[in-house]
Protein backbone atom coordinates (compact mmCIF):
# COMPACT_ATOMS: atom_id res chain seq x y z
CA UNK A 1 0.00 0.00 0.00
CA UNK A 2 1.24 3.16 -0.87
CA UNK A 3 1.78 6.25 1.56
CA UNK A 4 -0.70 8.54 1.95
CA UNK A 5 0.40 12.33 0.43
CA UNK A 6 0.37 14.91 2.70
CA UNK A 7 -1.28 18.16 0.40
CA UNK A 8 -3.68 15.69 -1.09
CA UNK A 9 -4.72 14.60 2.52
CA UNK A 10 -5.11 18.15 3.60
CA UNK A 11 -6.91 19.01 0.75
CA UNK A 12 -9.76 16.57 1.13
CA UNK A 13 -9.52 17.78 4.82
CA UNK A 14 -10.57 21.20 3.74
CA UNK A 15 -13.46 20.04 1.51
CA UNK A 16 -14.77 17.54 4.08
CA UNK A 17 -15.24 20.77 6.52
CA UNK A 18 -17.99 22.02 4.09
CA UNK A 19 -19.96 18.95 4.86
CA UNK A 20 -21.13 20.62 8.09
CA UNK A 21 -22.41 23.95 9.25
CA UNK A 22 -24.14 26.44 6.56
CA UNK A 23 -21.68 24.95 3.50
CA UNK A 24 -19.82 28.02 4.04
CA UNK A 25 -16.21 28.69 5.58
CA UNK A 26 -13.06 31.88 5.27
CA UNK A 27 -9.92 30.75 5.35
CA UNK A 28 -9.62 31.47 8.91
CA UNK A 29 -11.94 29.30 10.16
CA UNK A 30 -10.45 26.02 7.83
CA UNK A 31 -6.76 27.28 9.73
CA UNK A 32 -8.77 26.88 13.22
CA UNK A 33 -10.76 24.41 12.72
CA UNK A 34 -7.66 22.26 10.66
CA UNK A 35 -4.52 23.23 13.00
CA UNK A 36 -2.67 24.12 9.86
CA UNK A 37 -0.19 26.84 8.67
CA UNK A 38 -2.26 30.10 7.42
CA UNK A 39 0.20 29.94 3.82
CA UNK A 40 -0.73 26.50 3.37
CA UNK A 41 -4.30 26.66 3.76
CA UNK A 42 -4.14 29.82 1.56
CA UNK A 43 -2.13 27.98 -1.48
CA UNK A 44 -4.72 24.80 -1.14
CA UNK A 45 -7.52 26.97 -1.18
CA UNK A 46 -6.21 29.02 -3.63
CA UNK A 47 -5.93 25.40 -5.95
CA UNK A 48 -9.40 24.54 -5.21
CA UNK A 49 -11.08 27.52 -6.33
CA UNK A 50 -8.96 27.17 -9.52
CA UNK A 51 -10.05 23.74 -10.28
CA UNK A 52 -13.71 24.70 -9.61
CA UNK A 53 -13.71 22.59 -5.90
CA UNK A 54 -14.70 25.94 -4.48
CA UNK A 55 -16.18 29.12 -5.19
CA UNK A 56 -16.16 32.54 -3.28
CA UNK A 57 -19.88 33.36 -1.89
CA UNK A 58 -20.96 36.29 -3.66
CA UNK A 59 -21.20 39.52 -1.29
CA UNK A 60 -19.63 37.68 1.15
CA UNK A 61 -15.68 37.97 0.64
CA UNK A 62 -13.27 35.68 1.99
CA UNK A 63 -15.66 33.06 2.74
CA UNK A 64 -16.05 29.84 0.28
CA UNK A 65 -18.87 27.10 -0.44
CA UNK A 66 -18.57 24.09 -2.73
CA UNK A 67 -17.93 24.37 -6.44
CA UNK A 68 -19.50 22.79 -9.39
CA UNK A 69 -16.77 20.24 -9.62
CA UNK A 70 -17.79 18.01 -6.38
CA UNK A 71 -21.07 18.12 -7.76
CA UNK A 72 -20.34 16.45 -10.74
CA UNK A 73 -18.15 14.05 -9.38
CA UNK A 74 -20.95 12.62 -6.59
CA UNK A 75 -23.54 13.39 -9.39
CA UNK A 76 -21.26 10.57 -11.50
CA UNK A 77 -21.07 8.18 -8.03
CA UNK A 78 -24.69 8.32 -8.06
CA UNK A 79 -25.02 7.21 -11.56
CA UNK A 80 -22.76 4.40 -10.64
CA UNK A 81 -24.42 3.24 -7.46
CA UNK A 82 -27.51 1.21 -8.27
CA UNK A 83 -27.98 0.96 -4.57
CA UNK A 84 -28.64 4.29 -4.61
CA UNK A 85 -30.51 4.58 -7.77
CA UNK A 86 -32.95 1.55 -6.63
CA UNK A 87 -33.40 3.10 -3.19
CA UNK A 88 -34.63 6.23 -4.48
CA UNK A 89 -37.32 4.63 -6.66
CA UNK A 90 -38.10 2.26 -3.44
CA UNK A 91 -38.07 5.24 -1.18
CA UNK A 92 -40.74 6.94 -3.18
CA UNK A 93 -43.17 4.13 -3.87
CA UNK A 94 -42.64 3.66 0.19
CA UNK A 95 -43.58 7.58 1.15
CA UNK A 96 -46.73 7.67 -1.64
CA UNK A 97 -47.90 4.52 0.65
CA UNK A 98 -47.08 6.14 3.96
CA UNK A 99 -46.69 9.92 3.45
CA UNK A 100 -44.16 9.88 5.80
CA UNK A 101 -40.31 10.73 5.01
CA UNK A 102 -38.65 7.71 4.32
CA UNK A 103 -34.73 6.95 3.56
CA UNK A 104 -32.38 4.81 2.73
CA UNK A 105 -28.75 4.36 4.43
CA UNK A 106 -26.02 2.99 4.25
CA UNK A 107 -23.24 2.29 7.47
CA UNK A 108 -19.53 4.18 7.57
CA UNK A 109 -17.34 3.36 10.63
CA UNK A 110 -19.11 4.30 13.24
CA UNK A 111 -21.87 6.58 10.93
CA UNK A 112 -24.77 6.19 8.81
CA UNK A 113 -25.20 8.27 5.37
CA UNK A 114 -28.21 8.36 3.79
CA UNK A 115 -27.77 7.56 0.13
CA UNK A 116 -31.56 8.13 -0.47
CA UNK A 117 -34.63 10.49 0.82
CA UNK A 118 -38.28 10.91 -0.16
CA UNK A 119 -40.07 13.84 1.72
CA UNK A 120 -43.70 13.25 2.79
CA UNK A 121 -46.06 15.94 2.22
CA UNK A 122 -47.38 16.81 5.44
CA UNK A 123 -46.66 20.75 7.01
CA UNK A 124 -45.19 18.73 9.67
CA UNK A 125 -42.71 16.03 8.91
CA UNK A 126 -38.53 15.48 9.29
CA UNK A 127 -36.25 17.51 7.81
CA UNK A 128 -32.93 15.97 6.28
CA UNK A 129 -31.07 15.17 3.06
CA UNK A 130 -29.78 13.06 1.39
CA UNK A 131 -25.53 12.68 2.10
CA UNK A 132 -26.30 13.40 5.96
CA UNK A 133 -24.11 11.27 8.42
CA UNK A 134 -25.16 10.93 11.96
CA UNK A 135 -24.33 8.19 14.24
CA UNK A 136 -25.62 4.99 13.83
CA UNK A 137 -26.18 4.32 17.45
CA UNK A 138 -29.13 6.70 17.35
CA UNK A 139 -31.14 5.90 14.59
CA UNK A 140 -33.39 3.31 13.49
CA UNK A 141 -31.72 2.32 9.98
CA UNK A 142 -27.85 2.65 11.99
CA UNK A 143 -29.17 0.06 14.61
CA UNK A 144 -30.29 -1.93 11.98
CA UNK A 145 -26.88 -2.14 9.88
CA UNK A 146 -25.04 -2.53 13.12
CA UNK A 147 -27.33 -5.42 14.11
CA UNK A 148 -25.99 -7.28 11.19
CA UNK A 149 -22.67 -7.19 12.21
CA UNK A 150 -20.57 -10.27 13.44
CA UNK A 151 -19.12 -9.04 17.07
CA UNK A 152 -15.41 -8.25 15.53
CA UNK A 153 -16.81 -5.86 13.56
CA UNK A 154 -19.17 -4.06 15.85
CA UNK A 155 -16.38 -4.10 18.86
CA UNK A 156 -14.32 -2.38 15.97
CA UNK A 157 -16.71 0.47 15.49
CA UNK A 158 -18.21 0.83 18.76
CA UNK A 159 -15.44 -0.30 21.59
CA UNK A 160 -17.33 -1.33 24.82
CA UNK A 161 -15.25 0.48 27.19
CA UNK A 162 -15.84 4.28 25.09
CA UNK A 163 -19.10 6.08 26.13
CA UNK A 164 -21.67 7.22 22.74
CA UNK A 165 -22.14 10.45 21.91
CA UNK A 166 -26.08 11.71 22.78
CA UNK A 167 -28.23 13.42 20.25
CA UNK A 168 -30.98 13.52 22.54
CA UNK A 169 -31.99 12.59 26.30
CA UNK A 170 -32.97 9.74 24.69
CA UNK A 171 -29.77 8.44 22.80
CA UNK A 172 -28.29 5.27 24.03
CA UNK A 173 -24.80 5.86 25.53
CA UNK A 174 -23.75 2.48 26.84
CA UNK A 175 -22.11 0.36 24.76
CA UNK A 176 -23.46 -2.67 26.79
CA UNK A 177 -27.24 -1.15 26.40
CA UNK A 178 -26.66 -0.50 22.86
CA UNK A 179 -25.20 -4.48 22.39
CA UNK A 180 -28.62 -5.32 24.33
CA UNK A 181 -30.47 -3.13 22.24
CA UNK A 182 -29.26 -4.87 18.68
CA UNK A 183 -29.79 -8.31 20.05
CA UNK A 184 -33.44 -7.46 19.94
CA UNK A 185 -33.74 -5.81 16.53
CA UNK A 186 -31.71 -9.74 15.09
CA UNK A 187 -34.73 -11.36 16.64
CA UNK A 188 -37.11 -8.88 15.73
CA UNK A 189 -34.97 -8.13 12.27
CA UNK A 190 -37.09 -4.59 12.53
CA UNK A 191 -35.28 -1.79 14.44
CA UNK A 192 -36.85 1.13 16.15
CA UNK A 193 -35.84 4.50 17.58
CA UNK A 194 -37.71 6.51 19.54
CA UNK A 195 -36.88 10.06 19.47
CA UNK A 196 -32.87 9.30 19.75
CA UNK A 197 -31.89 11.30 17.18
CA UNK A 198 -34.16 14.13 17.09
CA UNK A 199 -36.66 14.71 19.90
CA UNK A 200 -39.51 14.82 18.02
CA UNK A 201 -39.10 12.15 15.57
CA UNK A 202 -39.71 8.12 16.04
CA UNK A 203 -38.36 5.83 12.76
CA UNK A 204 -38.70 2.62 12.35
CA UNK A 205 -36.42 0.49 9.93
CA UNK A 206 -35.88 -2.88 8.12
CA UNK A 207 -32.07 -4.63 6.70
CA UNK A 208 -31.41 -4.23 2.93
CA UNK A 209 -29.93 -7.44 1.41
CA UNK A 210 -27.65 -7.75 -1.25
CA UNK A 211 -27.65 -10.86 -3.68
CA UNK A 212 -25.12 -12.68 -1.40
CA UNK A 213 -27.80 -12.20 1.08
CA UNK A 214 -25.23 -9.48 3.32
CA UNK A 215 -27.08 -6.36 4.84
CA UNK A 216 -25.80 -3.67 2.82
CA UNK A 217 -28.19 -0.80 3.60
CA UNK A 218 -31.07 -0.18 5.48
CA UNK A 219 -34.77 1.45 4.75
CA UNK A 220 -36.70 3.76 7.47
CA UNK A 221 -39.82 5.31 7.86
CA UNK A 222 -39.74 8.40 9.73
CA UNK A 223 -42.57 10.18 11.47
CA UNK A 224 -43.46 12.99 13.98
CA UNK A 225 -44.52 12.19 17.65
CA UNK A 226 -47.96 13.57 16.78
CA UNK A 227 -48.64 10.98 14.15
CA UNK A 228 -46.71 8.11 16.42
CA UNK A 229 -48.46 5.25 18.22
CA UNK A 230 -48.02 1.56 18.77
CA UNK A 231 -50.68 0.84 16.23
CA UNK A 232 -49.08 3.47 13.61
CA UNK A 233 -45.39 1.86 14.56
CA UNK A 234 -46.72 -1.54 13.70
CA UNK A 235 -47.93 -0.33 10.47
CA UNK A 236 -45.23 0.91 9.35
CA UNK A 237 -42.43 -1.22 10.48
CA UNK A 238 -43.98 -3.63 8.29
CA UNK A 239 -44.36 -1.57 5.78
CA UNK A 240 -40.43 -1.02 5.90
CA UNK A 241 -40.32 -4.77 5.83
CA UNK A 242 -41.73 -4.72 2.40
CA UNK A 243 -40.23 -1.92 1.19
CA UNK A 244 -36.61 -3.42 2.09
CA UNK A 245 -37.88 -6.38 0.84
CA UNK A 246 -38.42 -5.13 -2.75
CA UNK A 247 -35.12 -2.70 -2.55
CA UNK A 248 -33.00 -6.14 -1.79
CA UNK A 249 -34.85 -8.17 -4.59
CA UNK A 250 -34.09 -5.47 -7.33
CA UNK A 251 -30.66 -5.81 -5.93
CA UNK A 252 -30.49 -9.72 -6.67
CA UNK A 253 -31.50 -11.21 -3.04
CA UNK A 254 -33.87 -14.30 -3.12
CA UNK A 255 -35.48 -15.12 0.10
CA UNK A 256 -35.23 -18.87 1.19
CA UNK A 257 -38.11 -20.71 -0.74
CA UNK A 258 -38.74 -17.71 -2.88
């Protein structure tokens, strides 16, 4: 394996800060938030505006957003990804059903992303995107994905002796609770969160299989408390069911007798 090159490193270390916040940043902030030199983050900045990575916010100088170029290039991933592609047209057949915000996500370390989002229409409903990360420990389709994991690979992302970070007063921050927690959803193969990553949102959420049969995503249904009860949970956790059911067939996965 070759070694990793320093500029490029920092480079992608710049971009990656524009993933959080507004989308906006000076060159200031990347040197306080980075730790580096103010020269080098100039030059590096300086490269990325000239290869269209970022762009100056108009009437606001000194501070940068993304350019057109990262665009293109996750606009060509997406192309690529028929997990992605599938889960969108899945997604949207599940919210017409439900008309509740439904996505699809995939698991990263320790983090979920959500490759794919369908809004529901109601005034009130949960507000995300697609490309989010949060951590999977509080959320329904993380829980899910981490659930599938053999224990090598779970103690690897989530070490027993490290306390979770809380998004709520209701996030689970034992690492012994949260192993509890995902022996449940295996029996149950349905995983639910209850206001754990936003205080006024329950989700519920079902594995997505590949052909091989291996959990490579996972589908949720997300809904405001003030359309949440046991009877609307039920509902739609087996709606997610079917909806992750179809998402893994188009994807190749036959169930056992199918």
């Amino acid at each position: 394996m070759g070694r990793l090159v320093p500029a490029v490193t920092r480079a992608l270390d710049i971009l990656e800060l524009f993933l959080d916040g507004d989308g906006t940043l000076s060159a200031p902030e990347i040197t306080r938030k980075l730790g580096l030199p103010r020269t080098t983050v100039h030059e590096l900045v300086t490269t990325l505006a000239a290869r269209s990575y970022l762009v100056q916010v108009p009437d606001q100088p000194g501070r940068y957003r993304l350019g057109v170029r990262p665009y293109q290039l996750g606009s060509r991933y997406a192309e690529q990804l028929d997990l992605a592609a599938e889960g969108r047209q899945v997604a949207r057949s599940v919210a017409e059903t439900c008309d509740e915000t439904v996505h699809v996500a995939i698991l990263e370390g320790a983090d979920v992303i959500y490759i794919a989002k369908v809004d529901s229409t109601h005034a009130v409903r949960m507000v995300s995107a697609a490309g989010r990360r949060l951590p999977a420990h509080c959320t329904s389709v993380g829980k899910m994905l981490l659930a599938s994991l053999s224990e090598d690979a779970l103690a690897a992302r989530i070490p027993e002796d490290r306390p979770l970070t809380a998004m709520t007063d209701n996030s689970i921050t034992s690492p012994q609770e949260l192993r509890r927690h995902l022996a449940e959803i295996r029996e149950r193969g349905i995983a639910v969160e209850q206001r754990e990553s936003n205080p006024d949102v329950s989700c519920v959420a079902a594995p997505v299989r590949d052909s091989a049969g291996k959990v490579v995503a996972a589908l949720s249904i997300s809904v405001p408390m003030i359309r949440w009860s046991e009877e609307r949970q039920q509902e739609l956790a087996e709606l997610a069911a079917k909806g992750a059911g179809e998402l893994s067939a188009r994807l190749g996965h036959r169930r056992r007798g199918a």
